[in-house]
Protein backbone atom coordinates (compact mmCIF):
# COMPACT_ATOMS: atom_id res chain seq x y z
CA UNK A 1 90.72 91.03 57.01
CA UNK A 2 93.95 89.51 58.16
CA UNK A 3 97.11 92.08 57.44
CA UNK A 4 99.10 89.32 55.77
CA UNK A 5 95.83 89.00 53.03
CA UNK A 6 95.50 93.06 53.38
CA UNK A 7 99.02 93.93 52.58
CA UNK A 8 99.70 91.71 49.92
CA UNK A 9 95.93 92.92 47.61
CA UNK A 10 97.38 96.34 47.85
CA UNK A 11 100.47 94.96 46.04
CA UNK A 12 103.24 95.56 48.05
CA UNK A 13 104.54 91.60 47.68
CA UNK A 14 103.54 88.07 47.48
CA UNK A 15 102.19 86.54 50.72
CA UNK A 16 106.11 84.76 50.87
CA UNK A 17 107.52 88.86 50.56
CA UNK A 18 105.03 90.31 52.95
CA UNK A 19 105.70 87.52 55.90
CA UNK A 20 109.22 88.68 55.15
CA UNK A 21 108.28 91.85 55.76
CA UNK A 22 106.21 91.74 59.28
CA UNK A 23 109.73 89.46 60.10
CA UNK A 24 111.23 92.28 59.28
CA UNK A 25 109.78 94.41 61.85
CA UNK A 26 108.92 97.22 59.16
CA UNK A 27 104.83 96.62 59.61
CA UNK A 28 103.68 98.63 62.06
CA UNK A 29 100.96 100.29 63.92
CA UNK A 30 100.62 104.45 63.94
CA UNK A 31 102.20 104.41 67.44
CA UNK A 32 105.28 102.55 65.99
CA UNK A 33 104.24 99.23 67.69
CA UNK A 34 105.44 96.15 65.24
CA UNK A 35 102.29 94.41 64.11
CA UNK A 36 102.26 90.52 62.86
CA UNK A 37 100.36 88.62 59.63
CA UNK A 38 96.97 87.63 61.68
CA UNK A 39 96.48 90.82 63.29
CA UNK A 40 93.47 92.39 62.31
CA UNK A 41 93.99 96.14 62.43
CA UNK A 42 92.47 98.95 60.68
CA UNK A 43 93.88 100.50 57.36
CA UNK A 44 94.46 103.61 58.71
CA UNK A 45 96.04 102.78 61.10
CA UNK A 46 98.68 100.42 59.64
CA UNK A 47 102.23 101.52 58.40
CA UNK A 48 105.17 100.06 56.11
CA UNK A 49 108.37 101.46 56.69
CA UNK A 50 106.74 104.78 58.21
CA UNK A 51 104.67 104.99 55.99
CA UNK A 52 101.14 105.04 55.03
CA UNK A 53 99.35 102.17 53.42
CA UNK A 54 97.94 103.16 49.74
CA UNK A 55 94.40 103.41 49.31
CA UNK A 56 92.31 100.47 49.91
CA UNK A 57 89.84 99.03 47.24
CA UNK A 58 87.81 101.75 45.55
CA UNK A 59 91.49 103.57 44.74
CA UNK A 60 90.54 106.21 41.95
CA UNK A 61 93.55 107.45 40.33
CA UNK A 62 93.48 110.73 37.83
CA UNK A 63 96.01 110.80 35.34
CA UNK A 64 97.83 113.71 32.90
CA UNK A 65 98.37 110.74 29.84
CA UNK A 66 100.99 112.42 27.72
CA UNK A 67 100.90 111.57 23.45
CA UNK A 68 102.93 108.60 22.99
CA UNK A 69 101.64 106.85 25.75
CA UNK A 70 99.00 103.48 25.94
CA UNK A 71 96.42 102.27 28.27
CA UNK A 72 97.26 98.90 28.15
CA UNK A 73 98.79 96.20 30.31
CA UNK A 74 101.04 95.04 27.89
CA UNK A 75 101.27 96.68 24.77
CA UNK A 76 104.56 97.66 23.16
CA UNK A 77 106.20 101.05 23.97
CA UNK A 78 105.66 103.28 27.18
CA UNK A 79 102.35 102.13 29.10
CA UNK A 80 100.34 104.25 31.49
CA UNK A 81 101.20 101.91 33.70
CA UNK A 82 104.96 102.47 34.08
CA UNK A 83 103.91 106.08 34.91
CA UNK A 84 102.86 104.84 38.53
CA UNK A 85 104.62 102.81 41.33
CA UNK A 86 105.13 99.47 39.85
CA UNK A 87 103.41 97.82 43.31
CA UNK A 88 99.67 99.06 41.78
CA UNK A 89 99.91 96.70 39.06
CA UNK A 90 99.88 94.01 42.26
CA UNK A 91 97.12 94.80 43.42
CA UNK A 92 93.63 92.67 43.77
CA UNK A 93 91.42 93.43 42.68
CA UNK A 94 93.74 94.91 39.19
CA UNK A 95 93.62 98.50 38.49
CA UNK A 96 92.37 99.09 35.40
CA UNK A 97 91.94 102.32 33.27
CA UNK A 98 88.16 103.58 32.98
CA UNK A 99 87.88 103.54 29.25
CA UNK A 100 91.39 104.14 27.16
CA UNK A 101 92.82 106.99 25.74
CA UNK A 102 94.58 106.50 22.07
CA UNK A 103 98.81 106.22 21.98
CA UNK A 104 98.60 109.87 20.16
CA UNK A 105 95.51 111.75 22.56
CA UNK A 106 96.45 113.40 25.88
CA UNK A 107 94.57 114.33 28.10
CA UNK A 108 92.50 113.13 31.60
CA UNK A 109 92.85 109.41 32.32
CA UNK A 110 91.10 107.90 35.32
CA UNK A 111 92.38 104.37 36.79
CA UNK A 112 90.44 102.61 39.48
CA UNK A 113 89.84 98.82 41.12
CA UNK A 114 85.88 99.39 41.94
CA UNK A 115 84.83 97.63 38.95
CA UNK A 116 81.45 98.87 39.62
CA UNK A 117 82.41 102.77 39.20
CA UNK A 118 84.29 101.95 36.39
CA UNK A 119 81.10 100.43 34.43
CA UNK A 120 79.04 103.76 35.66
CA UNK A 121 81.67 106.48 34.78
CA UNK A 122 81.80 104.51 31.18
CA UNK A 123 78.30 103.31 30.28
CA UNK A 124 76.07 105.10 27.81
CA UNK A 125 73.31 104.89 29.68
CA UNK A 126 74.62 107.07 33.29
CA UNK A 127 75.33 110.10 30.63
CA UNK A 128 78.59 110.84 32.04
CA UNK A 129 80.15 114.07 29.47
CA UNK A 130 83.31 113.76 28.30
CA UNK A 131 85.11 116.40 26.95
CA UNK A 132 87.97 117.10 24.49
CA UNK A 133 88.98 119.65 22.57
CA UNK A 134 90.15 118.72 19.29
CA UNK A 135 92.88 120.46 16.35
CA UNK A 136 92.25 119.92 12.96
CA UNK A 137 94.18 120.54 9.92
CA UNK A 138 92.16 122.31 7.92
CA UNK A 139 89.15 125.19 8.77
CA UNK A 140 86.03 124.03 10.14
CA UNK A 141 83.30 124.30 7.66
CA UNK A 142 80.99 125.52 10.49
CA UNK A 143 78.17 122.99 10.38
CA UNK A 144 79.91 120.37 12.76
CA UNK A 145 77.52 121.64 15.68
CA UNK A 146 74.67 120.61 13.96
CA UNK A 147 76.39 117.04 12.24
CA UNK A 148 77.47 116.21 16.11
CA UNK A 149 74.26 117.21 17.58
CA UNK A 150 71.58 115.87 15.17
CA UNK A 151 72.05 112.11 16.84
CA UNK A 152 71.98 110.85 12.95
CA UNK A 153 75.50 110.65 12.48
CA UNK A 154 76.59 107.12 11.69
CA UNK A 155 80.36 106.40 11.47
CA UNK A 156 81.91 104.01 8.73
CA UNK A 157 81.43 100.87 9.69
CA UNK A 158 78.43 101.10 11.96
CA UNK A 159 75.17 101.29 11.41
CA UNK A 160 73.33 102.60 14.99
CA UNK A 161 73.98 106.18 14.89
CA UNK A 162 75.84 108.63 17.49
CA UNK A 163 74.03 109.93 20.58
CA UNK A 164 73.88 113.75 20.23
CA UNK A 165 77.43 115.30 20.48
CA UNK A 166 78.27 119.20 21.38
CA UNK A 167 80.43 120.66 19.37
CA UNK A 168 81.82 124.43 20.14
CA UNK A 169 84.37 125.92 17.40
CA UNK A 170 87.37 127.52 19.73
CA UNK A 171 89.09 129.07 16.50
CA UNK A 172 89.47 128.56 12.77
CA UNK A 173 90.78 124.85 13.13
CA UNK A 174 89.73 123.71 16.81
CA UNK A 175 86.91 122.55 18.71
CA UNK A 176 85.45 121.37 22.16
CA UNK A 177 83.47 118.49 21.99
CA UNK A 178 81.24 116.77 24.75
CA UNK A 179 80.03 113.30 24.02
CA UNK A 180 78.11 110.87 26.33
CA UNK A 181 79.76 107.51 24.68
CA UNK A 182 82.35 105.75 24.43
CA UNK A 183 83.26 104.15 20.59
CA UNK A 184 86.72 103.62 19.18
CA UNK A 185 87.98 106.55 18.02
CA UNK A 186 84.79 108.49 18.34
CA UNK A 187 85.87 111.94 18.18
CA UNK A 188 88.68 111.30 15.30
CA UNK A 189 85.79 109.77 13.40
CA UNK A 190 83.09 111.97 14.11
CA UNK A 191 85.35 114.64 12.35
CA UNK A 192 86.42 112.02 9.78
CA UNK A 193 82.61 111.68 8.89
CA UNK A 194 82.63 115.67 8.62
CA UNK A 195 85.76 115.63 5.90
CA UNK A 196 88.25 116.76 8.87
CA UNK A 197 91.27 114.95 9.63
CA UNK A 198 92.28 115.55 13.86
CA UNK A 199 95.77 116.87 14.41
CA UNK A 200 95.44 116.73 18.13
CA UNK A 201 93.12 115.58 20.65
CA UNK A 202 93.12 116.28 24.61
CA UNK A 203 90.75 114.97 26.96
CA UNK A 204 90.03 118.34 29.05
CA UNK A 205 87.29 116.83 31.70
CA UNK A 206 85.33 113.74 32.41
CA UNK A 207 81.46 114.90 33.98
CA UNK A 208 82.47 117.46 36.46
CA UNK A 209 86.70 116.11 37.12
CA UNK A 210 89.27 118.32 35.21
CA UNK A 211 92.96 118.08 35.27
CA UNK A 212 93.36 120.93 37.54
CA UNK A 213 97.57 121.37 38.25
CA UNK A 214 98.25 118.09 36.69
CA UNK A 215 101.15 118.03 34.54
CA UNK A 216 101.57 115.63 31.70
CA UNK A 217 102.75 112.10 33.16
CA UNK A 218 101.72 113.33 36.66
CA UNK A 219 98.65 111.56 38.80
CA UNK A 220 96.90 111.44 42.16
CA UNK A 221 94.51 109.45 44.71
CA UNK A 222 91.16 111.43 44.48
CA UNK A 223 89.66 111.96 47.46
CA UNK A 224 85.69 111.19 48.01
CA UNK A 225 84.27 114.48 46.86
CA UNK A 226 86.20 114.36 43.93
CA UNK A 227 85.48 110.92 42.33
CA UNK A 228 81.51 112.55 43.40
CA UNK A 229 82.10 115.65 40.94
CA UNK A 230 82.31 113.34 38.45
CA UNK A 231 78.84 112.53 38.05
CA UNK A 232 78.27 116.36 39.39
CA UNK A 233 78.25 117.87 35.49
């Protein structure tokens, strides 16, 4: 691929903006040498003002999504978006998050562009765990392990009933839960189904990924092995 074409899908400007750039003299090679638009050169090797070019497609992004934050494109209010460099919203293919956490959950976000990986990480069917661990405002009753892991729980409003859910009380009035879907809402109405209404909710890990150091707002590029732990549970 051509470096004007390569440049511009990671989002760092139009086609116009990027020619401006190798103009510019600020695309170069690792040794410093200026490059031009129909050089072919490999990613790695290519810089932009000094520095590095972002991932290429198949970027996985984990994400600390604070409460009060969407996953949306263009919703109202603060978007997971606008916690990243604005250029990523360029890019082609679009990043998009895998699966969406609710404005008033926290918790472990992942964002890619591999539109395959996406579909695996979020289909029913590849078994992927998710897990949260969820506050509710009044004592559990103590037979939500075996509600969530019967896999005859219907929610209002549906009729095929959940896949079987784990459910481990942490204290009087929280639990972790591990589910292998992906409905709206699940775990607020899984509770809502048991007479519980969810104070909080914080997505801990997604198959074998956790949030490790990651403070709320704060992401990263996984590397290889990482995005491979998640199917590692």
């Amino acid at each position: 691929m051509k470096l004007l074409r390569m440049i511009a899908n990671l989002g760092y400007g139009s086609r116009k903006e990027v020619k401006a750039m190798f103009r510019a003299g600020r695309i170069t090679d690792v040794d410093g040498e200026v490059l031009y638009a129909d050089d072919v050169v490999e990613h790695n090797r290519v810089r932009v003002d000094g520095e590095a070019l972002d991932p290429p497609q198949g970027m996985v992004i984990a994400l600390h999504k604070p409460v009060g934050v969407t996953c949306s494109h263009n919703d109202a209010g603060p978007l997971v978006y606008d916690l990243l460099p604005p250029r990523f919203l360029q890019r082609r293919p679009v990043l998009s998050s895998v699966g969406r956490l609710d404005r008033d959950t926290s918790g472990l976000l992942l964002l890619t562009d591999d539109g395959a990986l996406l579909h695996r990480i979020i289909s029913p069917k590849h078994h992927v765990p998710k897990t949260y661990v969820a506050t509710v405002t009044a004592p559990l009753r103590g037979d939500e392990a075996e509600r969530f892991a019967a896999g005859d729980l219907v929610l209002k409003g549906e009729t095929t009933a959940l896949a079987p859910a784990v459910c481990e009380a942490l204290g009087a009035r929280q639990a972790r839960v591990v589910l292998t879907e992906g409905r709206y809402h699940q775990v607020r109405r899984m509770f809502a189904a048991c007479g519980h209404h969810v104070e909080s909710l914080h997505r801990e890990r997604i198959g074998g990924l956790g949030l490790q150091d990651l403070a709320p707002g704060d992401w990263r590029v996984l590397q290889r092995t990482e995005i491979d732990t998640i199917f590692k549970a």
